[in-house]
C-alpha atoms as a PDB file:
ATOM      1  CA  UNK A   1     172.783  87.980  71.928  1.00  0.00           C
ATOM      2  CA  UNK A   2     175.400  85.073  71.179  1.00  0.00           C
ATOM      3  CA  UNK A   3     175.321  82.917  68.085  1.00  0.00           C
ATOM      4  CA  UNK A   4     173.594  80.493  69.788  1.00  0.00           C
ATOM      5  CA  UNK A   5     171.305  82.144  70.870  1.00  0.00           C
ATOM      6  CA  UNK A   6     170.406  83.921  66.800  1.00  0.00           C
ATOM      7  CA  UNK A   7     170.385  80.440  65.810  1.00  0.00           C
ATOM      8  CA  UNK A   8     167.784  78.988  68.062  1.00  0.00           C
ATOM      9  CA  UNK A   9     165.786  82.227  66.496  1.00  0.00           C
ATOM     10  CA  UNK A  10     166.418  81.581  63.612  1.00  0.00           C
ATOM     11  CA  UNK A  11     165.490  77.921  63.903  1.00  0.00           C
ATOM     12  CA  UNK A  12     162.890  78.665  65.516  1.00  0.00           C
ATOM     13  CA  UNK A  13     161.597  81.783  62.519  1.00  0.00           C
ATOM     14  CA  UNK A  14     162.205  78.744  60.007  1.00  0.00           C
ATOM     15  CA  UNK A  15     159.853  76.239  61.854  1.00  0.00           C
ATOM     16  CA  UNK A  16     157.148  78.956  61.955  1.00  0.00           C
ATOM     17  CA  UNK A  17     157.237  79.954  58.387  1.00  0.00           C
ATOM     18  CA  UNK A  18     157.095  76.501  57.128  1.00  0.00           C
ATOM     19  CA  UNK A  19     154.223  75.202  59.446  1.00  0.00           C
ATOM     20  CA  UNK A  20     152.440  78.642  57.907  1.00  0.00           C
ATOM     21  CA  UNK A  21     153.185  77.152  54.632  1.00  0.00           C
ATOM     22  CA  UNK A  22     151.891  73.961  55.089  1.00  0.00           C
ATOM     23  CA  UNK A  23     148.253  75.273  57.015  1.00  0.00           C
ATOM     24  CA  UNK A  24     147.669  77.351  54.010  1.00  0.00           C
ATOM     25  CA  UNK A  25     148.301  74.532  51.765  1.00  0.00           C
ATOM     26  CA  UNK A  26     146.113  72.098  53.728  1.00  0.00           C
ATOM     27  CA  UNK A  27     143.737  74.866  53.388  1.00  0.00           C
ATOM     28  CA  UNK A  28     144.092  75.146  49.740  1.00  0.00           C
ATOM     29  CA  UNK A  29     143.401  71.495  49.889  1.00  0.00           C
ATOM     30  CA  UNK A  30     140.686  71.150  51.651  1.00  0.00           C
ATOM     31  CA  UNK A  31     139.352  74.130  49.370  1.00  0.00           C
ATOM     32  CA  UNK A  32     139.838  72.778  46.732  1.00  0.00           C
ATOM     33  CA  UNK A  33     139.153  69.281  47.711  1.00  0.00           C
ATOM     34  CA  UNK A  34     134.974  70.424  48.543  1.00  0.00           C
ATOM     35  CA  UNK A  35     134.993  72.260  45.145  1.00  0.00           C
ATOM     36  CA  UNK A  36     135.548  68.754  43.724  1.00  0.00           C
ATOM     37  CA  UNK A  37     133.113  66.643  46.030  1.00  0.00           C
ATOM     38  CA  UNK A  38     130.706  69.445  45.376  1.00  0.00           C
ATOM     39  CA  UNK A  39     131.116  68.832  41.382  1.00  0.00           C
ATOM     40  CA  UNK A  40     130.741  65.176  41.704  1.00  0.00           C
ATOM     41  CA  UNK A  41     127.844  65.163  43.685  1.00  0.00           C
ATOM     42  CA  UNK A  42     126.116  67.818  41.874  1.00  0.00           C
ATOM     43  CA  UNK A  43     126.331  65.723  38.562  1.00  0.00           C
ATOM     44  CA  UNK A  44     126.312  62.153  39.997  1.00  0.00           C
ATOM     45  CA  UNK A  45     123.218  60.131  40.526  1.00  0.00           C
ATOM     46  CA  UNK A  46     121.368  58.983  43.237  1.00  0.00           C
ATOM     47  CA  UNK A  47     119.669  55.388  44.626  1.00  0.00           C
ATOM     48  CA  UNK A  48     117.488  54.241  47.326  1.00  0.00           C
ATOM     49  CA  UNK A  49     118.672  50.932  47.406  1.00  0.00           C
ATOM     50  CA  UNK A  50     114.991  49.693  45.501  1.00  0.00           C
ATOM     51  CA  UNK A  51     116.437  48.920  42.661  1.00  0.00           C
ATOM     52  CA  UNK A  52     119.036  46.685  41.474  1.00  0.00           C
ATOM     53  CA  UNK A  53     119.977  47.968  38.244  1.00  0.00           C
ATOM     54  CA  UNK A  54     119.598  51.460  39.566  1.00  0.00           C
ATOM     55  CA  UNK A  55     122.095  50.194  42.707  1.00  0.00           C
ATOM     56  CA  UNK A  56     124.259  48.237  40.545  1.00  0.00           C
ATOM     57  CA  UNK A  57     124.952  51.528  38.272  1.00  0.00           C
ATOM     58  CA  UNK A  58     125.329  54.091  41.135  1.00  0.00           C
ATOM     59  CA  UNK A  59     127.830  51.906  42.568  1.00  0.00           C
ATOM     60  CA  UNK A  60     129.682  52.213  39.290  1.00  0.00           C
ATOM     61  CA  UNK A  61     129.416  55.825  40.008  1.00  0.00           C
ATOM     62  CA  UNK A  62     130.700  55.701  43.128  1.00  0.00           C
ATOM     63  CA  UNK A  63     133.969  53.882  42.324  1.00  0.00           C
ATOM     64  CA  UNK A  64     134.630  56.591  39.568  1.00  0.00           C
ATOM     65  CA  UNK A  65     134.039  59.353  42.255  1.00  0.00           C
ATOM     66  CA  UNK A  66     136.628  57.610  44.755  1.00  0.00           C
ATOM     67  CA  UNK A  67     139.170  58.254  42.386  1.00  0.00           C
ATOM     68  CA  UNK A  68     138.014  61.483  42.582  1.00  0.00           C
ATOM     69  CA  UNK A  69     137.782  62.873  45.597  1.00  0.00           C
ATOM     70  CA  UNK A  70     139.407  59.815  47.358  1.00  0.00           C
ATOM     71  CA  UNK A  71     139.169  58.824  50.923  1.00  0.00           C
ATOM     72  CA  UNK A  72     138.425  62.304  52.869  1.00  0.00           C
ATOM     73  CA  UNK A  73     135.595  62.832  50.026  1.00  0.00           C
ATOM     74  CA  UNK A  74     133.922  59.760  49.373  1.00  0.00           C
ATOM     75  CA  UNK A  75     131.407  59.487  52.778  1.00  0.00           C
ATOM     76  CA  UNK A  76     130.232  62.733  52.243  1.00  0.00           C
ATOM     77  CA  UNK A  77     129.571  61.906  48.306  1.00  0.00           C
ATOM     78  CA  UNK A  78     127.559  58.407  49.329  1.00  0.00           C
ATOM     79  CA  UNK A  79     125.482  59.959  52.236  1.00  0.00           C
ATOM     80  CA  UNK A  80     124.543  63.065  49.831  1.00  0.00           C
ATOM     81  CA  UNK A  81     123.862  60.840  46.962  1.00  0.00           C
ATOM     82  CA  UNK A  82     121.104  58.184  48.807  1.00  0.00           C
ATOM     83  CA  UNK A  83     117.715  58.303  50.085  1.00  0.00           C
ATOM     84  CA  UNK A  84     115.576  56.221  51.737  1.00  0.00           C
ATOM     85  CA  UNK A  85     116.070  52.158  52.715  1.00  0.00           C
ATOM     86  CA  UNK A  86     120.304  52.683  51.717  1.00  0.00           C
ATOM     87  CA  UNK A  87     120.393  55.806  53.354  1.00  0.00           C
ATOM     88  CA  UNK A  88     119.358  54.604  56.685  1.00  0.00           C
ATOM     89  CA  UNK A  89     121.435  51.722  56.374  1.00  0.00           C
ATOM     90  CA  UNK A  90     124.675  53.405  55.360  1.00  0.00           C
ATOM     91  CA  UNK A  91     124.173  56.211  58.334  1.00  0.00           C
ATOM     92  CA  UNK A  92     123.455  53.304  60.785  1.00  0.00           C
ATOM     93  CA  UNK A  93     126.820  51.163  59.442  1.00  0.00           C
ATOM     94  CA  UNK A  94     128.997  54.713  59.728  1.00  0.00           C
ATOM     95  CA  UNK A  95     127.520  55.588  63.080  1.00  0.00           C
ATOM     96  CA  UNK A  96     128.979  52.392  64.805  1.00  0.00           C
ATOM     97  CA  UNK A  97     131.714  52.265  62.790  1.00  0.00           C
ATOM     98  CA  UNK A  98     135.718  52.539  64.842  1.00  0.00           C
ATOM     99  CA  UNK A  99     136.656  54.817  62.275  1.00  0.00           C
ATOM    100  CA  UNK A 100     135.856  58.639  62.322  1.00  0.00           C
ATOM    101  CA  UNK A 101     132.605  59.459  59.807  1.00  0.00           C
ATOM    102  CA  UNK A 102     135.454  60.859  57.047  1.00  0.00           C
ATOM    103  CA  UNK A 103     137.518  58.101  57.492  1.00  0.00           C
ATOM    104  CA  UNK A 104     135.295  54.588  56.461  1.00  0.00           C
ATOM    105  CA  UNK A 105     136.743  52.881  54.376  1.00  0.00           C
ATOM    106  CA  UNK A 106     135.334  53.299  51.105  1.00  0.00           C
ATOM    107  CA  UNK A 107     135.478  49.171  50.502  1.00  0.00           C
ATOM    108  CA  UNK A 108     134.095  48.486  53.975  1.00  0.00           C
ATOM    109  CA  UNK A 109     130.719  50.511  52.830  1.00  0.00           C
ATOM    110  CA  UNK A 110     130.665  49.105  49.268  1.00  0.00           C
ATOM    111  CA  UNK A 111     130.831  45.569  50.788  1.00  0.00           C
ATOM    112  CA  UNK A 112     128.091  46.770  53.283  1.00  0.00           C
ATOM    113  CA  UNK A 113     126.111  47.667  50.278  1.00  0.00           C
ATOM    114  CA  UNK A 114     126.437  44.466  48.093  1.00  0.00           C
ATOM    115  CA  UNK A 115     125.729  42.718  51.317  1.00  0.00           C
ATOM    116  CA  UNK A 116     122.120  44.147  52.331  1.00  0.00           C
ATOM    117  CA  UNK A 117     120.972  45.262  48.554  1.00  0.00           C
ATOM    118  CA  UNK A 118     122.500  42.730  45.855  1.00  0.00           C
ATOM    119  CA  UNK A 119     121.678  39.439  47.672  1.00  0.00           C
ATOM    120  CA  UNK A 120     120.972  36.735  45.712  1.00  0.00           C
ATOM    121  CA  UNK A 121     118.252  37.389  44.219  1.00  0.00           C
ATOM    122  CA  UNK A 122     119.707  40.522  42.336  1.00  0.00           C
ATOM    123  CA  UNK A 123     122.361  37.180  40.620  1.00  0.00           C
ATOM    124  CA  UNK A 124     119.035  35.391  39.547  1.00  0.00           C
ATOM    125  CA  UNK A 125     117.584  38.531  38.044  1.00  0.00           C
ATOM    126  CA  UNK A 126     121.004  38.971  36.398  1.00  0.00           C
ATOM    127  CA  UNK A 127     121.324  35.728  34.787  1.00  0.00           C
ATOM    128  CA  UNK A 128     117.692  35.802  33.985  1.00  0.00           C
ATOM    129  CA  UNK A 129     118.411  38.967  32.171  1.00  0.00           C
ATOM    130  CA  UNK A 130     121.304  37.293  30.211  1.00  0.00           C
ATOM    131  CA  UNK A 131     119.734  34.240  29.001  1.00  0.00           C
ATOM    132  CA  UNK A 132     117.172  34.621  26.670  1.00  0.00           C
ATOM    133  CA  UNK A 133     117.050  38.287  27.628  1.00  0.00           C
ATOM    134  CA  UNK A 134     119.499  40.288  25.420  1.00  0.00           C
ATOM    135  CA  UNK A 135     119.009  40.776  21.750  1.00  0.00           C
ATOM    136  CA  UNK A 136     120.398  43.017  19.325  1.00  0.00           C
ATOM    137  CA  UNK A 137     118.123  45.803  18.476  1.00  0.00           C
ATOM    138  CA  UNK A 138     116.562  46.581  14.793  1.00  0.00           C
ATOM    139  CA  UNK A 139     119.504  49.665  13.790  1.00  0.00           C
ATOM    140  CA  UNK A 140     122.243  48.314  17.338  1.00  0.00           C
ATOM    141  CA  UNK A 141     125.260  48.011  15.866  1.00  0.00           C
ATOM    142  CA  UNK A 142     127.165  44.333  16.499  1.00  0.00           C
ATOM    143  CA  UNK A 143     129.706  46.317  18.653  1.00  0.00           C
ATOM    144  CA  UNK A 144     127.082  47.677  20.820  1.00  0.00           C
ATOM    145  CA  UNK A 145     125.439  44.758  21.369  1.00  0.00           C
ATOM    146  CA  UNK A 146     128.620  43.089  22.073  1.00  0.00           C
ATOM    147  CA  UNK A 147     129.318  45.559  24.474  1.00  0.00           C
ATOM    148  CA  UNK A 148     126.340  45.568  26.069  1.00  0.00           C
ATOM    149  CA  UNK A 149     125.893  41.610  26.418  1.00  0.00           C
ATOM    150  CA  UNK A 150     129.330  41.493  28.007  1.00  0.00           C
ATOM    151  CA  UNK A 151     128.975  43.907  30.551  1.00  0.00           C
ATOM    152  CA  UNK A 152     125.791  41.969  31.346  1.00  0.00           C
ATOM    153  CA  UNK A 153     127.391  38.286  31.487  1.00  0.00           C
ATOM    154  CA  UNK A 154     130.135  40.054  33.463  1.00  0.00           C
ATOM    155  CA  UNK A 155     127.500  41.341  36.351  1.00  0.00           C
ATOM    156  CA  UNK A 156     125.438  37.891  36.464  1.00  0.00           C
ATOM    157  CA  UNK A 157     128.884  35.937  35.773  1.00  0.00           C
ATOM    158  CA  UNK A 158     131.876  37.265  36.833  1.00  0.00           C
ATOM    159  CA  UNK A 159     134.977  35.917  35.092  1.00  0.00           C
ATOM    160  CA  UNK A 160     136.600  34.755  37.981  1.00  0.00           C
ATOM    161  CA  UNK A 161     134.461  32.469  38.972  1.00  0.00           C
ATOM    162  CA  UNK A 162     133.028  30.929  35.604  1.00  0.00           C
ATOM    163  CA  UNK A 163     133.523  27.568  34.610  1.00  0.00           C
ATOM    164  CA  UNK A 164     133.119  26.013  31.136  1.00  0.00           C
ATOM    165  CA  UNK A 165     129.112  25.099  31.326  1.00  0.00           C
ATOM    166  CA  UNK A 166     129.052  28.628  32.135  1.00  0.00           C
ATOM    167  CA  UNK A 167     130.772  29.793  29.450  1.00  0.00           C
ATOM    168  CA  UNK A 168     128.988  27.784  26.855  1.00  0.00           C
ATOM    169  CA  UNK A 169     125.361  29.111  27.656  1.00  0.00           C
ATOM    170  CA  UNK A 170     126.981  32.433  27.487  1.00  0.00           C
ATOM    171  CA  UNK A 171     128.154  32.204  24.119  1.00  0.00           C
ATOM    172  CA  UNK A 172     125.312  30.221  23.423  1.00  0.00           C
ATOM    173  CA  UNK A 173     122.584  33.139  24.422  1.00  0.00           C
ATOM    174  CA  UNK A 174     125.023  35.530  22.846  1.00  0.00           C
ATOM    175  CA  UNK A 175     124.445  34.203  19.405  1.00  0.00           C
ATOM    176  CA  UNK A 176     121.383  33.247  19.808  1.00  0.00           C
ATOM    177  CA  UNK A 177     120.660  36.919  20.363  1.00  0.00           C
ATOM    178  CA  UNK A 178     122.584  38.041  17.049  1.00  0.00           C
ATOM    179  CA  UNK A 179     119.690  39.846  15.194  1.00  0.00           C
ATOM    180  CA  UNK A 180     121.527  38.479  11.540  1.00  0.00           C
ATOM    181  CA  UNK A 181     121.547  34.895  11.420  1.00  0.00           C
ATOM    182  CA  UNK A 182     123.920  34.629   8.765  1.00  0.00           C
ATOM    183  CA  UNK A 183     126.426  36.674  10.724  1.00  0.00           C
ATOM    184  CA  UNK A 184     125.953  33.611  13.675  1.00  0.00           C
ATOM    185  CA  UNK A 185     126.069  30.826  11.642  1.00  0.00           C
ATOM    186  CA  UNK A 186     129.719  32.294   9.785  1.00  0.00           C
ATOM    187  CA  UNK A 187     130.946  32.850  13.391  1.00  0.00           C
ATOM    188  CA  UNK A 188     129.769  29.021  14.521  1.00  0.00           C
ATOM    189  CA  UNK A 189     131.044  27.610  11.070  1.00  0.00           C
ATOM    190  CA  UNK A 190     133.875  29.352  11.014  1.00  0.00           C
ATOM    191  CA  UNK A 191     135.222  30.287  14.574  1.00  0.00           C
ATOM    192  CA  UNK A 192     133.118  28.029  16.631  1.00  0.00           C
ATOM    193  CA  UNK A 193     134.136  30.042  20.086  1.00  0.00           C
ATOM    194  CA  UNK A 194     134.106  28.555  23.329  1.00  0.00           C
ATOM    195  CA  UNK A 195     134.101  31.371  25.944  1.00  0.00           C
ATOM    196  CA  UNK A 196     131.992  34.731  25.617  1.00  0.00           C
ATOM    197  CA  UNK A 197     135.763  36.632  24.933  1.00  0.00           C
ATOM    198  CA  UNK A 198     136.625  34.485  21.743  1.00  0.00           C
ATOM    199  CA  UNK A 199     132.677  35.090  20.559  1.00  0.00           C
ATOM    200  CA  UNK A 200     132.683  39.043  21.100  1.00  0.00           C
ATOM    201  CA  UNK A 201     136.433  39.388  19.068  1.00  0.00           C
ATOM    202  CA  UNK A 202     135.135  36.767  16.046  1.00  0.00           C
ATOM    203  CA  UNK A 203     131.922  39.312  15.889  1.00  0.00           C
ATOM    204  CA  UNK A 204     133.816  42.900  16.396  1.00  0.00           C
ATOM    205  CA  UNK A 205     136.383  41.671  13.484  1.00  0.00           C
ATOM    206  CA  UNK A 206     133.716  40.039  11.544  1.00  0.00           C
ATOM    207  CA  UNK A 207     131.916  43.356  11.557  1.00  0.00           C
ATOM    208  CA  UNK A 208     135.030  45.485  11.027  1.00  0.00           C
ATOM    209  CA  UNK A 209     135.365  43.063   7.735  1.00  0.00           C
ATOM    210  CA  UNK A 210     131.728  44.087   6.499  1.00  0.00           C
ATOM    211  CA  UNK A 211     131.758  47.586   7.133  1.00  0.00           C
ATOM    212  CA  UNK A 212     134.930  47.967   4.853  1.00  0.00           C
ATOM    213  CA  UNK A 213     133.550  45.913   2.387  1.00  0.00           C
ATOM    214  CA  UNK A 214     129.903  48.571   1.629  1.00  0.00           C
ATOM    215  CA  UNK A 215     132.684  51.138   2.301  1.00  0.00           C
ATOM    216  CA  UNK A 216     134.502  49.658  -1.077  1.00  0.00           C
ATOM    217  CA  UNK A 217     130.921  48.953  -2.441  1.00  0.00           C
ATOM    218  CA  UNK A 218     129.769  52.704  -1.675  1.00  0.00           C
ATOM    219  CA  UNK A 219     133.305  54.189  -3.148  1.00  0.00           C
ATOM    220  CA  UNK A 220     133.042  52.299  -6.704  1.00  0.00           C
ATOM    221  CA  UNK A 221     129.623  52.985  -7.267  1.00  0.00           C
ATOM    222  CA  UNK A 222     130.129  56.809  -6.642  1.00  0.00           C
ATOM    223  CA  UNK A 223     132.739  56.332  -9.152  1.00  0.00           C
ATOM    224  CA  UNK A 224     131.146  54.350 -11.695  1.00  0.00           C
ATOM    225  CA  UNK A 225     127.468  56.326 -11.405  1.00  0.00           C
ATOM    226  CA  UNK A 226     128.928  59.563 -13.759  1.00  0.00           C
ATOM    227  CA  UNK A 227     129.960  57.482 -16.378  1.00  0.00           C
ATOM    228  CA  UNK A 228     126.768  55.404 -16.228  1.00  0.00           C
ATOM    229  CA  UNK A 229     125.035  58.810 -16.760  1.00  0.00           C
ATOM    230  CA  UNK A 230     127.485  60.471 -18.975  1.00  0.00           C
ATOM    231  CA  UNK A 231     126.620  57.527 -20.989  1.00  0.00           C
ATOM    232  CA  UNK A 232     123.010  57.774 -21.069  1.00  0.00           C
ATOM    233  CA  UNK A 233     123.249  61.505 -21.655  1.00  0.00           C
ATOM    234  CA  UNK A 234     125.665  61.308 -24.643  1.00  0.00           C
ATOM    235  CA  UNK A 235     122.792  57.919 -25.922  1.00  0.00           C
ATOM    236  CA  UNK A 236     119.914  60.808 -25.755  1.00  0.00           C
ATOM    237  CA  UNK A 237     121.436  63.693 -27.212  1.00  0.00           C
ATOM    238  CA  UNK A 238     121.832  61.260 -30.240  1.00  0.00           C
ATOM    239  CA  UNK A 239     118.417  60.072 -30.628  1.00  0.00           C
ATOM    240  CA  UNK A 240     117.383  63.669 -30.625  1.00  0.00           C
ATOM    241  CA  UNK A 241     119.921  64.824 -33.129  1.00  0.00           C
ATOM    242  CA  UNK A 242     118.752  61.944 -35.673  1.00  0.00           C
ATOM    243  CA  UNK A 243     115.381  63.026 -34.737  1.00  0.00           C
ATOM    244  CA  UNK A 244     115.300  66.760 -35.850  1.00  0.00           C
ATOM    245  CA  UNK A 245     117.183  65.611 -38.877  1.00  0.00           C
ATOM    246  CA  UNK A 246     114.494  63.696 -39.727  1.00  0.00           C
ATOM    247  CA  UNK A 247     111.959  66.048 -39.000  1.00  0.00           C
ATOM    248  CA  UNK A 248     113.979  68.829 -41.284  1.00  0.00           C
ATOM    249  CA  UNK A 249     114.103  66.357 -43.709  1.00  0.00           C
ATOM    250  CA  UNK A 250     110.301  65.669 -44.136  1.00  0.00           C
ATOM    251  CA  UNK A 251     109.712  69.172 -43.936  1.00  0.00           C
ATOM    252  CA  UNK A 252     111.435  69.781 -46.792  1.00  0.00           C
ATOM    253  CA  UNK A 253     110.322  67.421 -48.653  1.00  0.00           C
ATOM    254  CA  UNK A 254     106.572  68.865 -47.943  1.00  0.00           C
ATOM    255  CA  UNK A 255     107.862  72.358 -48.385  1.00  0.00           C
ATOM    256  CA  UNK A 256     109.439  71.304 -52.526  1.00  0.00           C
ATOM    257  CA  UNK A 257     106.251  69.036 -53.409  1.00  0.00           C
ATOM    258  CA  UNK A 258     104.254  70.333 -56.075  1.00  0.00           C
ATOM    259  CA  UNK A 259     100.578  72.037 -54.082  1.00  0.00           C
ATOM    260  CA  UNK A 260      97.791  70.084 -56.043  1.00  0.00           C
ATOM    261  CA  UNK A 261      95.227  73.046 -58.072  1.00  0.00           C
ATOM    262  CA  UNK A 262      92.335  74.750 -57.299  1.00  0.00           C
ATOM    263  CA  UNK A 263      89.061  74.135 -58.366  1.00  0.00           C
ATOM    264  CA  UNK A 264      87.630  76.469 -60.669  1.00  0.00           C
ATOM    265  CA  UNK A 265      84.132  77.177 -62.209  1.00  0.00           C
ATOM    266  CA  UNK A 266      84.889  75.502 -65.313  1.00  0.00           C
ATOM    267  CA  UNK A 267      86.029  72.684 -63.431  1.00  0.00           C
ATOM    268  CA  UNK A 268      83.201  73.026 -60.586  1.00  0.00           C
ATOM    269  CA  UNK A 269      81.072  72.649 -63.672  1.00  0.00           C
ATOM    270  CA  UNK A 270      82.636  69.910 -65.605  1.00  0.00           C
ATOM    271  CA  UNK A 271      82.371  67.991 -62.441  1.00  0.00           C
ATOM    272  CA  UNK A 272      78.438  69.404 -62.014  1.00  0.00           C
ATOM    273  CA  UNK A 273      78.758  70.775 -59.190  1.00  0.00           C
ATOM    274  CA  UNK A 274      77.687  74.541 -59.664  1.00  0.00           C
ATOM    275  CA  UNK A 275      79.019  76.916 -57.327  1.00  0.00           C
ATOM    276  CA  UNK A 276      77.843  78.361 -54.006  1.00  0.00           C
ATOM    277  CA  UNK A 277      79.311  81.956 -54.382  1.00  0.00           C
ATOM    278  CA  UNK A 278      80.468  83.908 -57.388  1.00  0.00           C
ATOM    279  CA  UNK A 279      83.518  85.926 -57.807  1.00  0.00           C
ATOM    280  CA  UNK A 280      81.813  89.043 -56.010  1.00  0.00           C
ATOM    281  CA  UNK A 281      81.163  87.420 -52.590  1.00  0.00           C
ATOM    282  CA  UNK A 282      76.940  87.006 -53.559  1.00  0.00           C
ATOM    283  CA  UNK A 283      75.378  83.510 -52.407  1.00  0.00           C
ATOM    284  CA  UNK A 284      73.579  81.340 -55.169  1.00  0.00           C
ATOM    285  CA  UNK A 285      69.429  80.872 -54.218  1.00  0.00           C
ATOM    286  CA  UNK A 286      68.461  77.196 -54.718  1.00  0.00           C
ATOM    287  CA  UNK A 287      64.971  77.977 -54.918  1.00  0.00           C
ATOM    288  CA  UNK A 288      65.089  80.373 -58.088  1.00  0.00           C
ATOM    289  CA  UNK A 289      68.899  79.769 -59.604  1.00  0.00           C
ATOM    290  CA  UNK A 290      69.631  83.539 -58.666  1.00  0.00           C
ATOM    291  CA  UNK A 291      72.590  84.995 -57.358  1.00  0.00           C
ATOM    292  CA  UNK A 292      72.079  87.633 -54.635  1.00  0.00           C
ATOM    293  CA  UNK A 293      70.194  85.754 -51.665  1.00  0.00           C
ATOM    294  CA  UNK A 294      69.722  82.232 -50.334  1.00  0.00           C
ATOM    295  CA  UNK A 295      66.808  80.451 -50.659  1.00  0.00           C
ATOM    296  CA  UNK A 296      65.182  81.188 -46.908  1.00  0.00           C
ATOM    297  CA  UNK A 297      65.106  84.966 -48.033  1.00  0.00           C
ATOM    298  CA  UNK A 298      64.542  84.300 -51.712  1.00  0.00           C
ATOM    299  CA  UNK A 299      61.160  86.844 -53.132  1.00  0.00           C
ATOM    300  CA  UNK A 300      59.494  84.294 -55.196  1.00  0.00           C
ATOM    301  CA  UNK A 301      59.176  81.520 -52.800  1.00  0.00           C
ATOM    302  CA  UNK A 302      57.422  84.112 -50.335  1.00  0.00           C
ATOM    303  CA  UNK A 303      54.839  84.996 -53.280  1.00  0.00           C
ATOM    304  CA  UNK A 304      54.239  81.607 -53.737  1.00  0.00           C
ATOM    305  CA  UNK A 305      53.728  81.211 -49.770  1.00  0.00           C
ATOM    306  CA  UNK A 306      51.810  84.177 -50.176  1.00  0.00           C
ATOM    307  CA  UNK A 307      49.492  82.946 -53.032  1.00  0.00           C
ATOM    308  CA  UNK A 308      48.711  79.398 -51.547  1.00  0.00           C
ATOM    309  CA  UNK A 309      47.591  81.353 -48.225  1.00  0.00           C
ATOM    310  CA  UNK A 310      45.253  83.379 -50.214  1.00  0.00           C
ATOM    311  CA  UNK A 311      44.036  79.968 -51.985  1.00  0.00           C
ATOM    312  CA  UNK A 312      43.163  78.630 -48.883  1.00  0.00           C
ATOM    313  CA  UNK A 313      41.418  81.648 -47.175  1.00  0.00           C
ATOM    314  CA  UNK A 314      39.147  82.072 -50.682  1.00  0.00           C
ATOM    315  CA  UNK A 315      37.876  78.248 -50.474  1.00  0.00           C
END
């Protein structure tokens, strides 16, 4: 075997190995490439075309999963995510379509789809929504609602193709649905915005303003509170020291007082008032002056029960 002859072998070795190469990385690929449509349409929603919120959001959907999975991907992801009416009609347009089923045009289909399911009446409903329909919720945040009110003005209006009557309802019905009216009339007093844009930055930074001024608010009163209690604890613990000094005080002044005497017989008697009891514990009888018994057990008032019973039985 000549040289020229080992290099056409070898050539022809090279070629092989390489086109090995490149099958088993197209293989990888495509491997790895159904892992990923798999994932996306295992968590992606779905739409039968009824609905044009629900239509209007899966298309959203969509465009995130063509950057995805891109062209080879993004048929198989549509015609597993739809069902009914926009199934039909998606299956029909890709049947008699020049391209091969994997290789539509991800724009042809989404125009397709805008075409037969957001007509014109879907706009209506849109700008319906907008005007009169937004408004900030009770605890909705002014950046939320901001958010949310543009992304509506920008499906009913896109900002390509508004004018300047456009733009003023906008801003008008985006105000109008600020739940604080103070926070409207300091954006039309102070800003006075002309286009939806300038109205949603005067609110955000209006908002941003507020929030840092009850965050100031918030941080001095956690600072001043302990020495508003400090205070009041340091104000009792003096009225309750002055207190017990008073109340030592009187005691002590009841404890030294002279204790006023006794009354004795002599003076029970001086004041006629003869005593109850003697000195040996015996009561005092009322009836006969004795000392011994009372006068419900005392001897001679039972004889002289006893002798005016008799009396009365002898007459």
């Amino acid at each position: 075997m000549d040289q020229t002859q080992m290099a056409a072998l070898l050539q022809g070795v090279r070629e092989l190995y390489c086109a090995s190469r490149q099958d088993n990385a197209d293989r990888e690929a495509r491997t790895t490439g159904k892992e990923v449509v798999s994932k996306v349409i295992s968590t992606a929603g779905s739409s039968d075309g009824a609905s044009f919120h629900g239509t209007r959001q899966w298309l959203k959907e969509m465009d995130l999963a063509f950057q995805r999975v891109g062209q080879p991907g993004i048929v198989e992801v549509v015609t597993s995510t739809i069902s009914g009416p926009l199934k039909h009609a998606i299956e029909r347009f890709v049947a008699t379509s020049l391209h091969a089923r994997d290789a539509v045009p991800w724009a042809d289909l989404r125009q397709e789809i805008v075409r037969q399911f957001l007509t014109a009446d879907e706009q209506a409903a849109l700008r319906d929504q907008v005007e009169g329909g937004i408004i900030q919720g009770p605890h909705e945040p002014d950046n939320g609602y901001a958010r949310r009110f543009q992304e509506a003005a920008e499906n009913a209006y896109p900002t390509p193709n508004r004018n300047a009557d456009q733009e003023r309802n906008l801003i008008r019905f985006f105000l109008k649905g600020i739940r604080c009216v103070d926070t409207a009339r300091q954006l039309i007093t102070h800003h006075d915005p002309q286009t939806l844009d300038a109205g949603i930055t005067h609110l955000t930074a209006f908002s941003a303003r507020q929030e840092t001024f009850h965050r100031l608010q918030r941080k001095d009163s956690r600072h001043e509170q302990p020495m508003e209690v400090s205070e009041v604890r340091v104000d009792r613990v003096e009225k309750m020291e002055a207190a017990i000094a008073m109340l030592a005080k009187t005691v002590t002044a009841l404890a030294s007082a002279p204790q006023p005497p006794r009354p004795t017989p002599t003076t029970a008697a001086a004041n006629h008032r003869p005593p109850t009891w003697n000195d040996e514990g015996q009561p005092r009888c009322f009836n006969c002056n004795l000392w011994g018994h009372m006068s419900r057990d005392c001897p001679r008032r039972k004889r002289e029960v006893a002798t005016a019973h008799s009396s009365q039985k002898k007459n």
